[in-house]
C-alpha atoms as a PDB file:
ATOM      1  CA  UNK A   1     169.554  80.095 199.315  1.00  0.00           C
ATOM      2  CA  UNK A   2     171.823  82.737 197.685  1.00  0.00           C
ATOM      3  CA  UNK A   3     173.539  80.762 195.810  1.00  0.00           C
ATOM      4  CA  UNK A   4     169.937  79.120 194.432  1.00  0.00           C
ATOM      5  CA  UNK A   5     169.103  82.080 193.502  1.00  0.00           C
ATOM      6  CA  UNK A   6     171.943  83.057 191.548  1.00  0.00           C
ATOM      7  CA  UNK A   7     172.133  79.564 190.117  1.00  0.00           C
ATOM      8  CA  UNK A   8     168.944  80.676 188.494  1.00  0.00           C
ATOM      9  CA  UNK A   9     169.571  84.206 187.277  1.00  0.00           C
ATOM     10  CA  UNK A  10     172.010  82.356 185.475  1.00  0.00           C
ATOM     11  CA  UNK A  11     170.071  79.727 183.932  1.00  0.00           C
ATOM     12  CA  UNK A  12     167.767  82.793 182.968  1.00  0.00           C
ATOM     13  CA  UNK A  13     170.254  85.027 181.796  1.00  0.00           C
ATOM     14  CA  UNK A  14     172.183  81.778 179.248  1.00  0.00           C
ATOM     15  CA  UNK A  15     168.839  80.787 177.912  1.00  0.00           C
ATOM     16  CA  UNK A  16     167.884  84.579 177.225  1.00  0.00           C
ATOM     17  CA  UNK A  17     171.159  85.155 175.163  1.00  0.00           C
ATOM     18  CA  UNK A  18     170.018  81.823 173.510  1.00  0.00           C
ATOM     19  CA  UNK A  19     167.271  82.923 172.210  1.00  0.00           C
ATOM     20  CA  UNK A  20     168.855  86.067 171.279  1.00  0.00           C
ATOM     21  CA  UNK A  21     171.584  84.120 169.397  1.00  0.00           C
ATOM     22  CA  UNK A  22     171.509  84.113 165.508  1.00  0.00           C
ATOM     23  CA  UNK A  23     171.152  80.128 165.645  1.00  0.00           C
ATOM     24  CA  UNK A  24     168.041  80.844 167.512  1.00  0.00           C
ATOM     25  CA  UNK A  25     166.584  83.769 165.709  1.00  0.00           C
ATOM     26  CA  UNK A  26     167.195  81.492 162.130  1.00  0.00           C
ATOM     27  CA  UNK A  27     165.524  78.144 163.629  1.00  0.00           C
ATOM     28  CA  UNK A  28     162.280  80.410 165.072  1.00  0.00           C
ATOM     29  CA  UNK A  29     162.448  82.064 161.608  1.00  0.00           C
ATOM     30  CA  UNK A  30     162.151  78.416 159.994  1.00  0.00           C
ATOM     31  CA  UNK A  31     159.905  77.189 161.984  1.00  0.00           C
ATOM     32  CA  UNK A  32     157.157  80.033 161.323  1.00  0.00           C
ATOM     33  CA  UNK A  33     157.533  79.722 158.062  1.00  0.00           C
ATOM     34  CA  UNK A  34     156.883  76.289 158.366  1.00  0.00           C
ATOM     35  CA  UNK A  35     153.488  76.870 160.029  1.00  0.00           C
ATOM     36  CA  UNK A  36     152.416  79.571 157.677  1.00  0.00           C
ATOM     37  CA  UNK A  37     153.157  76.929 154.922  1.00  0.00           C
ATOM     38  CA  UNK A  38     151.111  74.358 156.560  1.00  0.00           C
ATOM     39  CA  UNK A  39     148.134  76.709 157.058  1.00  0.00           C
ATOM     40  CA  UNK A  40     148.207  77.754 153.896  1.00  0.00           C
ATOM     41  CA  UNK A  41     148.265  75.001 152.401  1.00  0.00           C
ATOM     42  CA  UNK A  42     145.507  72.949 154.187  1.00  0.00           C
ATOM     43  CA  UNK A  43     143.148  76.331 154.250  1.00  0.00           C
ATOM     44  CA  UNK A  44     144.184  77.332 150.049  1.00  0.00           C
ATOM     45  CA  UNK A  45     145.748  74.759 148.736  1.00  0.00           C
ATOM     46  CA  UNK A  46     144.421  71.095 150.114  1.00  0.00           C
ATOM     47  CA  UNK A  47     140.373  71.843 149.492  1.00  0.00           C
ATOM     48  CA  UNK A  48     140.765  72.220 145.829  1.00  0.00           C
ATOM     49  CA  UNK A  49     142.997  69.355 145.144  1.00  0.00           C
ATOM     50  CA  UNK A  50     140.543  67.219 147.550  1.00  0.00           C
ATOM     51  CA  UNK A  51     137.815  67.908 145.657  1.00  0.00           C
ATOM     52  CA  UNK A  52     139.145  67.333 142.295  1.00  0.00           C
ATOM     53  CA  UNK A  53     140.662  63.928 143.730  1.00  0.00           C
ATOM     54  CA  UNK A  54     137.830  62.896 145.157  1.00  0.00           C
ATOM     55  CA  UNK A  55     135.357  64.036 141.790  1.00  0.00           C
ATOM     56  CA  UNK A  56     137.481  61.871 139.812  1.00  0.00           C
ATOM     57  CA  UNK A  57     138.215  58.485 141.906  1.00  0.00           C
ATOM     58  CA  UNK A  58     133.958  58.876 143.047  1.00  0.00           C
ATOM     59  CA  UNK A  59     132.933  59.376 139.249  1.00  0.00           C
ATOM     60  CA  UNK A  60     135.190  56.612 138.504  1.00  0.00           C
ATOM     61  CA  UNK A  61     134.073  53.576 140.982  1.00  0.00           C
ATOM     62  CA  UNK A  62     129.991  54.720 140.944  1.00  0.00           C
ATOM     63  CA  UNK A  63     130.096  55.083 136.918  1.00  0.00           C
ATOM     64  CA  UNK A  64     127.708  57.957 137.911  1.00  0.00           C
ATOM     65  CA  UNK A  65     128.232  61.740 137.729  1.00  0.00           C
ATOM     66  CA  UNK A  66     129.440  63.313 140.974  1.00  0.00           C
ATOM     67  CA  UNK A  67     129.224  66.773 142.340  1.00  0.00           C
ATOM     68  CA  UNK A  68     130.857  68.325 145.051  1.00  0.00           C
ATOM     69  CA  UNK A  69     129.898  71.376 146.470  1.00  0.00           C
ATOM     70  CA  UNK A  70     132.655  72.761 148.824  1.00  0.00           C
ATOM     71  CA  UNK A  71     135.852  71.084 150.591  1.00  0.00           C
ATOM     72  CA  UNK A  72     136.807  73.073 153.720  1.00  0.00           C
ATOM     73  CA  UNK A  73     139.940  71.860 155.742  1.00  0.00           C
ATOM     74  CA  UNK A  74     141.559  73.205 159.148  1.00  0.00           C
ATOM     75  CA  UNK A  75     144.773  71.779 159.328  1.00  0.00           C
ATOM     76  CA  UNK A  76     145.627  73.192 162.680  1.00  0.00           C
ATOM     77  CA  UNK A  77     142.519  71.570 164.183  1.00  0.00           C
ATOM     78  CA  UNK A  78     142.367  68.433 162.286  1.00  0.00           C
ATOM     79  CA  UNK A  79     139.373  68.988 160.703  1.00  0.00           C
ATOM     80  CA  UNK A  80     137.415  68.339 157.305  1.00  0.00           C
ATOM     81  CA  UNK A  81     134.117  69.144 156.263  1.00  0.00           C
ATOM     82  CA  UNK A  82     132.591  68.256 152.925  1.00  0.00           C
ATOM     83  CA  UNK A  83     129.699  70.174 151.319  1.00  0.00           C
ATOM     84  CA  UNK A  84     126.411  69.464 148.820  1.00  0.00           C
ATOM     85  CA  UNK A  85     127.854  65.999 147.164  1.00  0.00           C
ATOM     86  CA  UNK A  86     125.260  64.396 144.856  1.00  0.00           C
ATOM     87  CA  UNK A  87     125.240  61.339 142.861  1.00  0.00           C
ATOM     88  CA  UNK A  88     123.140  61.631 139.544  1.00  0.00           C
ATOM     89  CA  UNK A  89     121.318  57.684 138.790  1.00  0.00           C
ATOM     90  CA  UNK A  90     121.749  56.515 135.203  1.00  0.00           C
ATOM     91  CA  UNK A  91     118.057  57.620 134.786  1.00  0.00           C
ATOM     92  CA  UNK A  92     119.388  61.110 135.253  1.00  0.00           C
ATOM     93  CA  UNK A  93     117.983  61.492 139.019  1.00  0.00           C
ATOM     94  CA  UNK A  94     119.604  61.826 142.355  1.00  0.00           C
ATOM     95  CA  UNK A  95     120.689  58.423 143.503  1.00  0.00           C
ATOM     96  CA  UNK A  96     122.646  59.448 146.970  1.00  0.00           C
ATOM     97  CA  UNK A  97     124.414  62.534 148.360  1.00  0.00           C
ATOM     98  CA  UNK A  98     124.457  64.276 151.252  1.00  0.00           C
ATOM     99  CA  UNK A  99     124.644  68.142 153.083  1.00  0.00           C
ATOM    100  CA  UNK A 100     127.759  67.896 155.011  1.00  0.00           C
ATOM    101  CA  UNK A 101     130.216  65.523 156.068  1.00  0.00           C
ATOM    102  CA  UNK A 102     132.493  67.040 159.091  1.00  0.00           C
ATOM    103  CA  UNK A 103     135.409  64.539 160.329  1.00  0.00           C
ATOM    104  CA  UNK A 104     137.845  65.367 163.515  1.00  0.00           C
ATOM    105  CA  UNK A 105     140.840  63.696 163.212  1.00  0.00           C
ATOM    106  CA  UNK A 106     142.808  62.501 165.965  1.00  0.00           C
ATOM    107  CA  UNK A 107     146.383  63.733 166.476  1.00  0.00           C
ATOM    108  CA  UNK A 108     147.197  60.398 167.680  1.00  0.00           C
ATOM    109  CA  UNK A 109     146.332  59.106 164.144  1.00  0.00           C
ATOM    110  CA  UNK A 110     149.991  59.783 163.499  1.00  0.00           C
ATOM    111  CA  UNK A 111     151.637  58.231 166.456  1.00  0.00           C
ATOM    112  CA  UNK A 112     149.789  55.123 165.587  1.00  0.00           C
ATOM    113  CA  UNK A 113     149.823  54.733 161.896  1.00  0.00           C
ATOM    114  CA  UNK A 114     146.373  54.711 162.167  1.00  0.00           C
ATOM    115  CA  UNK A 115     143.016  55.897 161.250  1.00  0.00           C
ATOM    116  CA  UNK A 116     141.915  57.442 164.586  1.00  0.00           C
ATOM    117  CA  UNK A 117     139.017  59.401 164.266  1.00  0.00           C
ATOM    118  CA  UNK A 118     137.487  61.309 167.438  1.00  0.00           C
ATOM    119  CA  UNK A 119     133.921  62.638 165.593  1.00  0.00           C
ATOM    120  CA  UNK A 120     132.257  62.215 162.413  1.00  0.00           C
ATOM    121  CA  UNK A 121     129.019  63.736 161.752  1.00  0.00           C
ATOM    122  CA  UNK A 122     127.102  63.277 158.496  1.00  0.00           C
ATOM    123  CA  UNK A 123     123.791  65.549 157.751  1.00  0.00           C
ATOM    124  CA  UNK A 124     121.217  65.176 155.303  1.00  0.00           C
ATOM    125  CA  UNK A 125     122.135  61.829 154.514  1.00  0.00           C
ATOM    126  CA  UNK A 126     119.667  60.786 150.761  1.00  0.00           C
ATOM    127  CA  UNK A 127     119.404  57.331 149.255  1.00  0.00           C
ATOM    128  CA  UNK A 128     117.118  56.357 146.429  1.00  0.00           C
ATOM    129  CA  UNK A 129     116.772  53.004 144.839  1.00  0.00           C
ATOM    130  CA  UNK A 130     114.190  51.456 141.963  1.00  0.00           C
ATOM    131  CA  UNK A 131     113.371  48.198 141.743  1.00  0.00           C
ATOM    132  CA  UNK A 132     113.255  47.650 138.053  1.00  0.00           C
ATOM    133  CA  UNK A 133     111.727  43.974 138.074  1.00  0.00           C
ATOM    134  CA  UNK A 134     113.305  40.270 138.049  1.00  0.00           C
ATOM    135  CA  UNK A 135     115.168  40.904 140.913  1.00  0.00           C
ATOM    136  CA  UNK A 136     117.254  43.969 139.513  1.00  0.00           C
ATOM    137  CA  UNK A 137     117.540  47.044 141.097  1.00  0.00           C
ATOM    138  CA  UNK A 138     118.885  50.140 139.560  1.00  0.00           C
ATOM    139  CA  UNK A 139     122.243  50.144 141.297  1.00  0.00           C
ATOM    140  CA  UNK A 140     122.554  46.391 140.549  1.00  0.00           C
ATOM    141  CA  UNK A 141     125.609  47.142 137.901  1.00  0.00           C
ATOM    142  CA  UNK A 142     127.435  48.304 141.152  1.00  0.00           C
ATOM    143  CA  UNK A 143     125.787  45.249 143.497  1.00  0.00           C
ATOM    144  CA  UNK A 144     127.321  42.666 140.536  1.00  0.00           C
ATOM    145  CA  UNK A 145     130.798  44.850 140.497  1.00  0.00           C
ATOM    146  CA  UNK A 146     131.312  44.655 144.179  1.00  0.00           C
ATOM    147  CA  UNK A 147     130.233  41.087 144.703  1.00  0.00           C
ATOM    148  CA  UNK A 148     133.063  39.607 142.434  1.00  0.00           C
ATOM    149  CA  UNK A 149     135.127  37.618 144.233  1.00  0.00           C
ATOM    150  CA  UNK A 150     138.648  39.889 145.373  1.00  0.00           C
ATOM    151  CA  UNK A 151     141.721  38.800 142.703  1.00  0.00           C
ATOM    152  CA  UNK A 152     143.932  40.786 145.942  1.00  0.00           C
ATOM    153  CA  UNK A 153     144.799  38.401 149.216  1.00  0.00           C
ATOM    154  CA  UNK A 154     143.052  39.548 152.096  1.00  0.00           C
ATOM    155  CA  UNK A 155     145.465  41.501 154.588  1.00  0.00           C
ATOM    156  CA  UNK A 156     143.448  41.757 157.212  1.00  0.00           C
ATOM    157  CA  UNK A 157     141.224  44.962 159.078  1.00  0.00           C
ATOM    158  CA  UNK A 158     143.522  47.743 158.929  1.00  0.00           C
ATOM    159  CA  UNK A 159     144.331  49.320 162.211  1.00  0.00           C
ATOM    160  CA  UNK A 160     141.235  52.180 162.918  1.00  0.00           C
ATOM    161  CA  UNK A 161     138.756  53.634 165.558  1.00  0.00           C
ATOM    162  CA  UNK A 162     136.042  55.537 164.782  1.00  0.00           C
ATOM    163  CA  UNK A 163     134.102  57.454 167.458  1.00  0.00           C
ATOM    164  CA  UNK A 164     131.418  59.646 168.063  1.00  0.00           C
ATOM    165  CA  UNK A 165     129.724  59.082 164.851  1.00  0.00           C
ATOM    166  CA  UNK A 166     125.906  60.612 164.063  1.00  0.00           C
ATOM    167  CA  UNK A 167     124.067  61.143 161.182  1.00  0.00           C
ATOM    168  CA  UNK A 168     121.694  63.395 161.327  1.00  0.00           C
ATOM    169  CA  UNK A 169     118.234  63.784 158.948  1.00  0.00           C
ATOM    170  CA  UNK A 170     119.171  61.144 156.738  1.00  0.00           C
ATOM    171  CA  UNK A 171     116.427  60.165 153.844  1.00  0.00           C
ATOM    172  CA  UNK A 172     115.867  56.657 152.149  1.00  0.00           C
ATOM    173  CA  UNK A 173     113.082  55.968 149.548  1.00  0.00           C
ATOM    174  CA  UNK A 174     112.417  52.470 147.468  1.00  0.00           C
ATOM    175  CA  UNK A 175     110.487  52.396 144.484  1.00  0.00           C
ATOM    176  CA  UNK A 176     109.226  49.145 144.037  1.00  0.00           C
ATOM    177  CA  UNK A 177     108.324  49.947 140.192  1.00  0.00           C
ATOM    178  CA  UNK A 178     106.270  46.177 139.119  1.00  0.00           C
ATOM    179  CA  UNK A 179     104.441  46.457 142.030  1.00  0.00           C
ATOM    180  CA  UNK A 180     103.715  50.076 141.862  1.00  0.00           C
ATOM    181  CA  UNK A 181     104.673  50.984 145.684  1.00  0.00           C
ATOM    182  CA  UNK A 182     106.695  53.474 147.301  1.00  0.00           C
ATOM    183  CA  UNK A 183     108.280  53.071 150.503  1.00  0.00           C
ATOM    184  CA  UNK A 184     110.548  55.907 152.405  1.00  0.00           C
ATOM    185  CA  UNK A 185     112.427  56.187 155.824  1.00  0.00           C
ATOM    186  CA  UNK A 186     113.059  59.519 156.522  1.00  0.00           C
ATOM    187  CA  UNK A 187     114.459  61.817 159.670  1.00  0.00           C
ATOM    188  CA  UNK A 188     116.658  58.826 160.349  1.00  0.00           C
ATOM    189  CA  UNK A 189     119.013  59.406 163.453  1.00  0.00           C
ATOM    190  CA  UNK A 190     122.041  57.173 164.099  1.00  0.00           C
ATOM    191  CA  UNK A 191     124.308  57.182 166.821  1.00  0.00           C
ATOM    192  CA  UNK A 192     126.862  55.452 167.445  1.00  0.00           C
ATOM    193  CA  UNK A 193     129.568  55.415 170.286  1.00  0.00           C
ATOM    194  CA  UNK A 194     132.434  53.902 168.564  1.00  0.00           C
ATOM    195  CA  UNK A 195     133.553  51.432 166.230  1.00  0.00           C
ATOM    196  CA  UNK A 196     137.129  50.160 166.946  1.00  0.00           C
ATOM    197  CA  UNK A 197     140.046  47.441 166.126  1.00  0.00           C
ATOM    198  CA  UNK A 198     142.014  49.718 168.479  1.00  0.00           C
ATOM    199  CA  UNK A 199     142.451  50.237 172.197  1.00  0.00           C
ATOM    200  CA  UNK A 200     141.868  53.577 172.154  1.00  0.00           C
ATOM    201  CA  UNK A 201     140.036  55.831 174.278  1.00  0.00           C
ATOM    202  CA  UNK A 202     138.479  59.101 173.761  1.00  0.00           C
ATOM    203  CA  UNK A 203     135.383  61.303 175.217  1.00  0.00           C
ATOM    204  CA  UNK A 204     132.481  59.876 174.192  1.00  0.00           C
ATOM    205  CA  UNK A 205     129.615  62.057 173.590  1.00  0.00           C
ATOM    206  CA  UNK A 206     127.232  59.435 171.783  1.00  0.00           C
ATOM    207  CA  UNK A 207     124.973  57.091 173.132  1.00  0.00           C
ATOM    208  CA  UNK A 208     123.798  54.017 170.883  1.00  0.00           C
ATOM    209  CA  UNK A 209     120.523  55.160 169.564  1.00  0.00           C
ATOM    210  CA  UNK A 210     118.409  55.381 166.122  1.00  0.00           C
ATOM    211  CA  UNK A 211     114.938  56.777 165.108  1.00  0.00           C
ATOM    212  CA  UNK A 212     112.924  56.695 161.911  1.00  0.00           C
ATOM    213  CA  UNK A 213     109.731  57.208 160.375  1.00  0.00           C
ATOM    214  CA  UNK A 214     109.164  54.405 157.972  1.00  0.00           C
ATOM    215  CA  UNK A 215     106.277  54.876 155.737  1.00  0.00           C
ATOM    216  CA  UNK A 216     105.514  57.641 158.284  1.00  0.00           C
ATOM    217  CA  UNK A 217     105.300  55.540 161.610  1.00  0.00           C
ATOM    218  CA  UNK A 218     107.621  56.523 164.479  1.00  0.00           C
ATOM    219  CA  UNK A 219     110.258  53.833 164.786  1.00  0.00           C
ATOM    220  CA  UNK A 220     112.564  54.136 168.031  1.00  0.00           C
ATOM    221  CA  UNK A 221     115.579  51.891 168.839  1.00  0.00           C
ATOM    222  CA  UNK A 222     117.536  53.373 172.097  1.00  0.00           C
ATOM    223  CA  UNK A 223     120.339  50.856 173.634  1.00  0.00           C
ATOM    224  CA  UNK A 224     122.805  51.660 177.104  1.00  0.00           C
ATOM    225  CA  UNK A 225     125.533  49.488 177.136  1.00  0.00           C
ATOM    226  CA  UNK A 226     127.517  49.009 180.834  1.00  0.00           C
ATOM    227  CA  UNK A 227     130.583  46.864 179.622  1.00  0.00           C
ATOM    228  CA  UNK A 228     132.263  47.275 182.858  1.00  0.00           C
ATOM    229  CA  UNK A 229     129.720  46.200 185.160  1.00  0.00           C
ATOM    230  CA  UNK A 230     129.826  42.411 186.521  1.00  0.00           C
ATOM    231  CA  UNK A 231     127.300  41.201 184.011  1.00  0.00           C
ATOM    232  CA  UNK A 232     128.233  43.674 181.150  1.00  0.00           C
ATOM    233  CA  UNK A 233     124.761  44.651 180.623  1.00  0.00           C
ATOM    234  CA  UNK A 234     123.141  45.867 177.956  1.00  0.00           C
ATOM    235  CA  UNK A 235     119.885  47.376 176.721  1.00  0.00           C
ATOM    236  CA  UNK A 236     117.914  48.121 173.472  1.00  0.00           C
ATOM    237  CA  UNK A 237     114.208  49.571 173.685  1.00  0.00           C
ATOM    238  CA  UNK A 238     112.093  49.027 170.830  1.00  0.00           C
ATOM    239  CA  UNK A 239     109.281  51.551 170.357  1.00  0.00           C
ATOM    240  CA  UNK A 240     107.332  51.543 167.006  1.00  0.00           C
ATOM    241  CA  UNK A 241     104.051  53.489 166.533  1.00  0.00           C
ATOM    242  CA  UNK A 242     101.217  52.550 164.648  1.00  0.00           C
ATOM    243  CA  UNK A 243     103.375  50.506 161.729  1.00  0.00           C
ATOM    244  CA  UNK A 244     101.359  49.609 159.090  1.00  0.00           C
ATOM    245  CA  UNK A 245     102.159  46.071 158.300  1.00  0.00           C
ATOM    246  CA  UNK A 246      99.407  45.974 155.794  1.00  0.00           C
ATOM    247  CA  UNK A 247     101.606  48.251 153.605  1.00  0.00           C
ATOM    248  CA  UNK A 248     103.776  44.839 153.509  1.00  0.00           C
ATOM    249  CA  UNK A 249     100.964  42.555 152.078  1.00  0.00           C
ATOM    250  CA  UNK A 250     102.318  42.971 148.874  1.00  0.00           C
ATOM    251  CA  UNK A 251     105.406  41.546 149.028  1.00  0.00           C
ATOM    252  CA  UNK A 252     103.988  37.954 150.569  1.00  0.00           C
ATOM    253  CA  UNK A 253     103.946  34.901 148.267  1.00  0.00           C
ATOM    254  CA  UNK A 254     101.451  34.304 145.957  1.00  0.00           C
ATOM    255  CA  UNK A 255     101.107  31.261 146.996  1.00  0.00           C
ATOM    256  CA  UNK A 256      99.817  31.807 150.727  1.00  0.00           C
ATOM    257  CA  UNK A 257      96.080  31.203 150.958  1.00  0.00           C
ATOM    258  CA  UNK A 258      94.960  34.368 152.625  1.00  0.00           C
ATOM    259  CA  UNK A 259      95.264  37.668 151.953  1.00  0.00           C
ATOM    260  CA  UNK A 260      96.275  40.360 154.334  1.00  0.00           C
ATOM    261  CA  UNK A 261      94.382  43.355 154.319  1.00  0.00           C
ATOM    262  CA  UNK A 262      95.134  45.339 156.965  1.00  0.00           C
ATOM    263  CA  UNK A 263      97.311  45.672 160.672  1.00  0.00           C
ATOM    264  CA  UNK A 264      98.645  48.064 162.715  1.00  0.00           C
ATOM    265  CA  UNK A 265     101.717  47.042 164.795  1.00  0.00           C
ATOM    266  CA  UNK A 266     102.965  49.135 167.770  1.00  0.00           C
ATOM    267  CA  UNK A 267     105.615  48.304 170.321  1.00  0.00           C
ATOM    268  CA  UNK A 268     107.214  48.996 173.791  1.00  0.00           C
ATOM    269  CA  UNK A 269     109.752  46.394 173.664  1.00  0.00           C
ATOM    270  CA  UNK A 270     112.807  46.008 175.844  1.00  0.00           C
ATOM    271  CA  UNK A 271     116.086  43.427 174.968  1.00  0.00           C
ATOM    272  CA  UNK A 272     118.295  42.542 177.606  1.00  0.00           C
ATOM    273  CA  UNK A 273     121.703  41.038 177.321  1.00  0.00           C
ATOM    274  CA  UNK A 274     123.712  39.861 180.151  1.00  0.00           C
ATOM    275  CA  UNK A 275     126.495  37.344 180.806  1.00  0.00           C
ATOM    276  CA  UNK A 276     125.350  35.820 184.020  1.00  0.00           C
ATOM    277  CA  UNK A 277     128.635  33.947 184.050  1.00  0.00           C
ATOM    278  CA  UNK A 278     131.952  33.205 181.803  1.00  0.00           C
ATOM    279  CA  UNK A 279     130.736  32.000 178.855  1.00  0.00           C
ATOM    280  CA  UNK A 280     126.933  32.060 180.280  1.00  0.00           C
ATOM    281  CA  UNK A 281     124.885  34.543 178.940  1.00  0.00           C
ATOM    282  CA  UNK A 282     121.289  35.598 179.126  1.00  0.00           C
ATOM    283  CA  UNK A 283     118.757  37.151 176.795  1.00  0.00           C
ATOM    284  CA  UNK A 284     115.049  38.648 177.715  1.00  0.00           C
ATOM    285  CA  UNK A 285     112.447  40.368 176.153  1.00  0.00           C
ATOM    286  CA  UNK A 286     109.950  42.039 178.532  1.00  0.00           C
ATOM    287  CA  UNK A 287     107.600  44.823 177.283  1.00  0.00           C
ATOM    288  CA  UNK A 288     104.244  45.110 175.327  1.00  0.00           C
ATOM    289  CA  UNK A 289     103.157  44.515 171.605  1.00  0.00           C
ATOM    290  CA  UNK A 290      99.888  45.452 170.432  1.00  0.00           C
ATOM    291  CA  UNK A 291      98.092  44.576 167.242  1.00  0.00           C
ATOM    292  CA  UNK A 292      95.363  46.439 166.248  1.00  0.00           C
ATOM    293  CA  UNK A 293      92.473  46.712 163.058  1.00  0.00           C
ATOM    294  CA  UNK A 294      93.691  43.343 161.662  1.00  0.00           C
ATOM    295  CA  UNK A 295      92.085  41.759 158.838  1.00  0.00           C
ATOM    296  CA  UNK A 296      92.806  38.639 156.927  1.00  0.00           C
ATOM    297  CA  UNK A 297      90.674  37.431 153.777  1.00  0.00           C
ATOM    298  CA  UNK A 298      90.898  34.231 151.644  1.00  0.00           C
ATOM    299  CA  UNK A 299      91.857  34.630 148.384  1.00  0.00           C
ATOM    300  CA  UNK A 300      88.438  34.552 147.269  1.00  0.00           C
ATOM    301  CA  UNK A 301      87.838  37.962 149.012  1.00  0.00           C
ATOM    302  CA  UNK A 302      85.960  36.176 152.017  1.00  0.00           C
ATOM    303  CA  UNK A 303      86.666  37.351 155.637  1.00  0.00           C
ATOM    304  CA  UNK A 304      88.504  34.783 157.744  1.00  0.00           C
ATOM    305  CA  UNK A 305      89.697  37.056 160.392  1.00  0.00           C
ATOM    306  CA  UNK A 306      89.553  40.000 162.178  1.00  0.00           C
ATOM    307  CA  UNK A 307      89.863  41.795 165.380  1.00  0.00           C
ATOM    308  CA  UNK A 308      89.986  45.117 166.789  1.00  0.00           C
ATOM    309  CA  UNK A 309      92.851  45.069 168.901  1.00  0.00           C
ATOM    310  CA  UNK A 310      95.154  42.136 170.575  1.00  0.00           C
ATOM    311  CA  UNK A 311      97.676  43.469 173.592  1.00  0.00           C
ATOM    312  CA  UNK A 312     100.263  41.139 174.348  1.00  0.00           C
ATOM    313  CA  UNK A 313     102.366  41.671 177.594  1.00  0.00           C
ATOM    314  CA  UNK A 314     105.534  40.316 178.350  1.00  0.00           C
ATOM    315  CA  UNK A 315     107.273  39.779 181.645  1.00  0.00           C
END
């Protein structure tokens, strides 16, 4: 035991006059100054030089004016967030952009060569496209750049896993300009567990879900996956409120012989996916529709149907 003991004073007493060597003293010396460097670079030096990047390769592939806010990195936590970026239309409006973009990189991103991401969080997420007639929108010049056919050979999905991803208050509206309608989705929620060519595991604090109000009806869509259970079961509830599929009359063909006036659609609708066994799978919908204040006219304006309200239940 004594000699344990002094074994150990020892070991204390070489790796004290170690640290107290000049070797030492020059390599901790170094090596703060290499972390001061690092900080102040990614807090000073990185935002600036992001943003400027970013203005200029953005401006560049949307042929659109770009603004950008605020860039705030924290290079000790692996962080990013990106403020107030809008995208002007060629008419001179707002054609996307969004309040903040916050991304949590993974440390292992660098042990992997790899895009590993463990959060990403977008807010105030705004789209807004015109249809300008004959099948043209006002983003088609970028539609007709991205759909030529790649000169480059394809290498593949790069290695990546993104995880924990939500937006949060996102906005889309459509103006349908020839046939003089408007149509918005706003206080869209996403989220999204993960989305992965890696095996790589993290906490996840998303469950699959997404909510809307189109044309202001509720829509609902919450799924629960169980991939490790025998059947790998999973869920997706459907729950719309009082959808106004009337609202969609107008873009029916021409041609059709009636007219649809009006019909409210709402929904408690449940899809179930199992695999009952390999290579045997299974897919149910149980739940209730109902249809409600439906009308249907010939084109001559003469009622040919109508009802108050039709429940369908399914089992």
């Amino acid at each position: 035991m004594a000699n344990e003991k002094e074994n150990k004073l020892v070991t204390v007493s070489s790796l004290g006059e170690a640290l107290k060597s000049p070797r030492s003293k020059r390599f901790g010396l170094w090596l703060a100054v290499i972390v001061v460097l690092f900080g102040l670079f990614g807090f000073f030096a990185a935002p600036p030089l992001a943003k400027s990047l970013l203005l200029k390769e953005l401006s560049a592939q949307l042929h659109r004016e770009v603004a950008i806010e605020r860039i705030e990195v924290n290079p000790f936590a692996l962080t990013a967030k990106i403020s107030g970026v809008s995208v002007k239309s060629l008419a001179g409006g707002e054609q996307a952009g969004f309040d903040e973009l916050f991304v949590n990189l993974s440390s292992t991103s660098l042990f992997r060569a790899a895009a590993v991401v463990d959060e990403i969080r977008l807010q105030g997420l705004r789209l807004a496209v015109a249809h300008v007639g004959e099948g043209r929108y006002d983003i088609s010049d970028l539609l007709d750049e991205w759909m030529k056919p790649k000169t480059e050979p394809d290498t593949g999905t790069p290695p990546f896993s993104l995880n924990n991803i939500q937006l949060i208050g996102g906005q889309i509206s459509f103006d349908d300009q020839p046939v003089g309608k408007k149509h918005s989705i706003t206080d869209i929620q996403l989220g999204i567990p993960f989305v992965s060519s890696l095996s790589y595991h993290t906490q996840i604090n998303v469950q699959p879900s997404f909510s809307a109000n189109v044309n202001g009806s509720p829509l609902s869509l919450k799924g629960d996956s169980r991939p490790f259970s025998e059947t790998r079961e999973s869920t997706l509830n459907l729950d719309l409120d009082r959808f106004d599929v009337g609202a969609l009359a107008a873009y029916l063909p021409p041609t059709l012989p009636v007219v649809l006036n009006s019909a409210i659609l709402d929904t408690e609708l449940r899809v179930v996916f199992k695999e009952l066994s390999d290579q045997v799978f299974s897919l149910t919908l149980d739940g209730a529709a109902h249809l409600s204040g439906v009308a249907v006219n010939e084109r001559n304006g003469q009622s040919l149907l109508a009802w108050k309200r039709l429940d369908v239940d399914l089992e």
